[in-house]
N, C-alpha and C. Protein backbone atom coordinates (compact mmCIF):
# COMPACT_ATOMS: atom_id res chain seq x y z
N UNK A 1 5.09 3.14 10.91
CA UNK A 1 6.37 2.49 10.83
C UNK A 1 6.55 1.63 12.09
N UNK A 2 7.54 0.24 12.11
CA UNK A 2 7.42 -0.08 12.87
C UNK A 2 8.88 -0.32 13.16
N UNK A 3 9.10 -0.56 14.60
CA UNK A 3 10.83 -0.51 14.60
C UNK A 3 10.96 -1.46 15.85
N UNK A 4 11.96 -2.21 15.37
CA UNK A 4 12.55 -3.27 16.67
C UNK A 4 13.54 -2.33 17.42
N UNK A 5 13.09 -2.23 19.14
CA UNK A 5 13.87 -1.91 20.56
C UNK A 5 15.21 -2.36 20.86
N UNK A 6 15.01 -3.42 20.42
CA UNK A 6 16.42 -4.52 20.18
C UNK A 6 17.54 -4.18 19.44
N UNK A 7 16.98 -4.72 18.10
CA UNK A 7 18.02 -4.05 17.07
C UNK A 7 18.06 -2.85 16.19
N UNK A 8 16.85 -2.13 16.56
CA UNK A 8 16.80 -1.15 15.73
C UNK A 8 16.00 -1.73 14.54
N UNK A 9 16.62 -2.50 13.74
CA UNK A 9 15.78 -2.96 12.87
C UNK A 9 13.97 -2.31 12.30
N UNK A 10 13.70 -2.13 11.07
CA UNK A 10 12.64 -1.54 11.00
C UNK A 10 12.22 -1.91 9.85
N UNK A 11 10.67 -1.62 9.59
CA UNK A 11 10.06 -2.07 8.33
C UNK A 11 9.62 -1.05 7.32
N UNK A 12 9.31 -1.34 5.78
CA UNK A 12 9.32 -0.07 5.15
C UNK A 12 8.29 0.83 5.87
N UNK A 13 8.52 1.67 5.00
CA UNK A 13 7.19 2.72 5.76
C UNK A 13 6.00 2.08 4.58
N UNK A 14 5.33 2.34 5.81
CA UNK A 14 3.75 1.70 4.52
C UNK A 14 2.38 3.15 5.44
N UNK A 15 1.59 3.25 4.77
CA UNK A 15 0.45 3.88 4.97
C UNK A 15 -0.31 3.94 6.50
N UNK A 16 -0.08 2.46 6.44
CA UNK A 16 -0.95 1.22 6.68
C UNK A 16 -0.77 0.57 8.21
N UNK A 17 -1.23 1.21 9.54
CA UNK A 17 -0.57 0.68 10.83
C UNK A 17 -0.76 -0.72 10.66
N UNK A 18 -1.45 -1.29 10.18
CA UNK A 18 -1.64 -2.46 10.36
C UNK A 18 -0.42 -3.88 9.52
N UNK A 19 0.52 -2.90 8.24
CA UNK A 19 1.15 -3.60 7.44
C UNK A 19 2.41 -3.42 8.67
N UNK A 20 2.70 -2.41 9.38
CA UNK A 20 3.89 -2.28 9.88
C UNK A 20 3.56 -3.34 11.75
N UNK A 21 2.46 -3.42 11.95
CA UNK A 21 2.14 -4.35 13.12
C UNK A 21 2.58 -5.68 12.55
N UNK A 22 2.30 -6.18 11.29
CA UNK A 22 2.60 -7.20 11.05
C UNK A 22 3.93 -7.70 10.91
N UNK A 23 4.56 -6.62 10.23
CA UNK A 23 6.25 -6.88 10.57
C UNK A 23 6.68 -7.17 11.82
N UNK A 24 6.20 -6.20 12.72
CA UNK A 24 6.39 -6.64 13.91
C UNK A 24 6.42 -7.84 14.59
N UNK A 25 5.29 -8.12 14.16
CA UNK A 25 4.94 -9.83 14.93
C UNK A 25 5.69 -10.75 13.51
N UNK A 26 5.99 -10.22 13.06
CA UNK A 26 7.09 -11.70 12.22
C UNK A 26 8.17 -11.41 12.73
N UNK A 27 8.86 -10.30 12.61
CA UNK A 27 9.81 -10.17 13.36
C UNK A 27 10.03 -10.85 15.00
N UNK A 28 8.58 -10.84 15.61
CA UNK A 28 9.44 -11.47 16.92
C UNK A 28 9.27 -12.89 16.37
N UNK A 29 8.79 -13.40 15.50
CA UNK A 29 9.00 -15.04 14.86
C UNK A 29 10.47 -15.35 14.95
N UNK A 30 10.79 -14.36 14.09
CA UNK A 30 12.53 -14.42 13.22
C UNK A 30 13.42 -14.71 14.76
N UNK A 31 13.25 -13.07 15.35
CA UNK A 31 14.63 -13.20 16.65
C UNK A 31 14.06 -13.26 17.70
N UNK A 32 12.71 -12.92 18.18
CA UNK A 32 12.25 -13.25 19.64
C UNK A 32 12.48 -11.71 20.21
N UNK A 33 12.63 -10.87 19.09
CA UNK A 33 12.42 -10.17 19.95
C UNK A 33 11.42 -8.83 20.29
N UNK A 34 11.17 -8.85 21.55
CA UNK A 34 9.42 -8.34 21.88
C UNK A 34 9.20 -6.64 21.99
N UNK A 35 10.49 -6.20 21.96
CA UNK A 35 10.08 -4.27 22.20
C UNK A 35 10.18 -3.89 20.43
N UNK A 36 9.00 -2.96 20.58
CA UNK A 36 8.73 -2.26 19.21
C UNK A 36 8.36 -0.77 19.47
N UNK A 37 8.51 -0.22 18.58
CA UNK A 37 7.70 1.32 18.53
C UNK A 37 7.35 1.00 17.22
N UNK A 38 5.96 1.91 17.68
CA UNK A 38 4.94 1.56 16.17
C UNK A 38 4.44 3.05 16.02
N UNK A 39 4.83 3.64 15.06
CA UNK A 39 3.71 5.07 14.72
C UNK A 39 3.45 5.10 13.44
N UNK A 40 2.33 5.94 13.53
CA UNK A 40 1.88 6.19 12.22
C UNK A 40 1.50 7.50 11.80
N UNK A 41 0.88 8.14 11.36
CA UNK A 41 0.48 9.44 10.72
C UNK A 41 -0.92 9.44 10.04
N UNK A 42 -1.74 9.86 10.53
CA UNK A 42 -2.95 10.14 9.38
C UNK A 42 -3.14 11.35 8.87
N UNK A 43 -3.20 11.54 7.66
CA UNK A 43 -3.32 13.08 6.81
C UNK A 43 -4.85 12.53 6.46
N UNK A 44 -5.43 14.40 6.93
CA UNK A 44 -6.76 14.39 6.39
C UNK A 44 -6.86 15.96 6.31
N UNK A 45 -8.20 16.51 5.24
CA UNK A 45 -8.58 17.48 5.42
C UNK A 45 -9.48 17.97 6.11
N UNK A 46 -9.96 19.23 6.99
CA UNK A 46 -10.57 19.91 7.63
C UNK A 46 -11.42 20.75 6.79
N UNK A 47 -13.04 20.54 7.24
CA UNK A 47 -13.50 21.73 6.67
C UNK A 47 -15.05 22.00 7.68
N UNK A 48 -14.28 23.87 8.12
CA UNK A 48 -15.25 24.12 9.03
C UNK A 48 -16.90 24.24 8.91
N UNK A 49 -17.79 23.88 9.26
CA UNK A 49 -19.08 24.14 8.69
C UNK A 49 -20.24 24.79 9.87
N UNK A 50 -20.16 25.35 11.00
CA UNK A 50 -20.46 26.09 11.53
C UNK A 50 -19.65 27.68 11.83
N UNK A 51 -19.00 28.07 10.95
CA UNK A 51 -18.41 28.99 11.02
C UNK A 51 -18.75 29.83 10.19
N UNK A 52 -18.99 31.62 10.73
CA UNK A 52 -19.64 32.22 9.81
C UNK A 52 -19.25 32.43 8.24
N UNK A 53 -17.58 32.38 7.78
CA UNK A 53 -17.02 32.55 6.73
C UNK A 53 -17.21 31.45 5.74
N UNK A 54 -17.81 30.01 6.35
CA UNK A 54 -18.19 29.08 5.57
C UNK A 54 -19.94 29.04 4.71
N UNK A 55 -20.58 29.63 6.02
CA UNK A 55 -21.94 29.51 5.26
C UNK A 55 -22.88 30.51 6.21
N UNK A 56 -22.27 31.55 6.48
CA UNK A 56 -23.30 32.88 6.99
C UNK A 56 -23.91 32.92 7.86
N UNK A 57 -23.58 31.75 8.82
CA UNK A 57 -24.29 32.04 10.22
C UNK A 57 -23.79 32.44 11.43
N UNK A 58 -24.10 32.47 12.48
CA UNK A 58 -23.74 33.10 13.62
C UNK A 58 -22.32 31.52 14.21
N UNK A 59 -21.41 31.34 14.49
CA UNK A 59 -20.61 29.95 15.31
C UNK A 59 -21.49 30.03 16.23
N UNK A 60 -21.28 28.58 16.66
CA UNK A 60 -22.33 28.01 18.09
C UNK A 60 -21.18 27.94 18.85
């Protein structure tokens, strides 16, 4: 997500850091103006494979 310092102002939420960077930089087109916070989130899954409960060996 990306959010104008200024006005608050913000862009949808998208997936995508790169769709909400872009708001950003149109946005300082529009009003000029330059403070943002930008975050994002990545969801992923974990899966251990040196661990004995996965496949019977000793963890390193």
């Amino acid at each position: 997500m990306g959010k104008c310092l200024i006005c608050w102002e913000s862009c949808v939420d998208t997936p995508f850091a790169e769709k909400a960077r872009d708001w950003c930089l149109k946005h300082v087109g529009v009003t000029g103006h330059t403070g943002f916070q930008l975050s994002a989130f990545e969801f992923f899954d974990a899966i251990l494979t040196d661990h004995p409960s996965v496949n019977d060996t000793p963890p390193t």
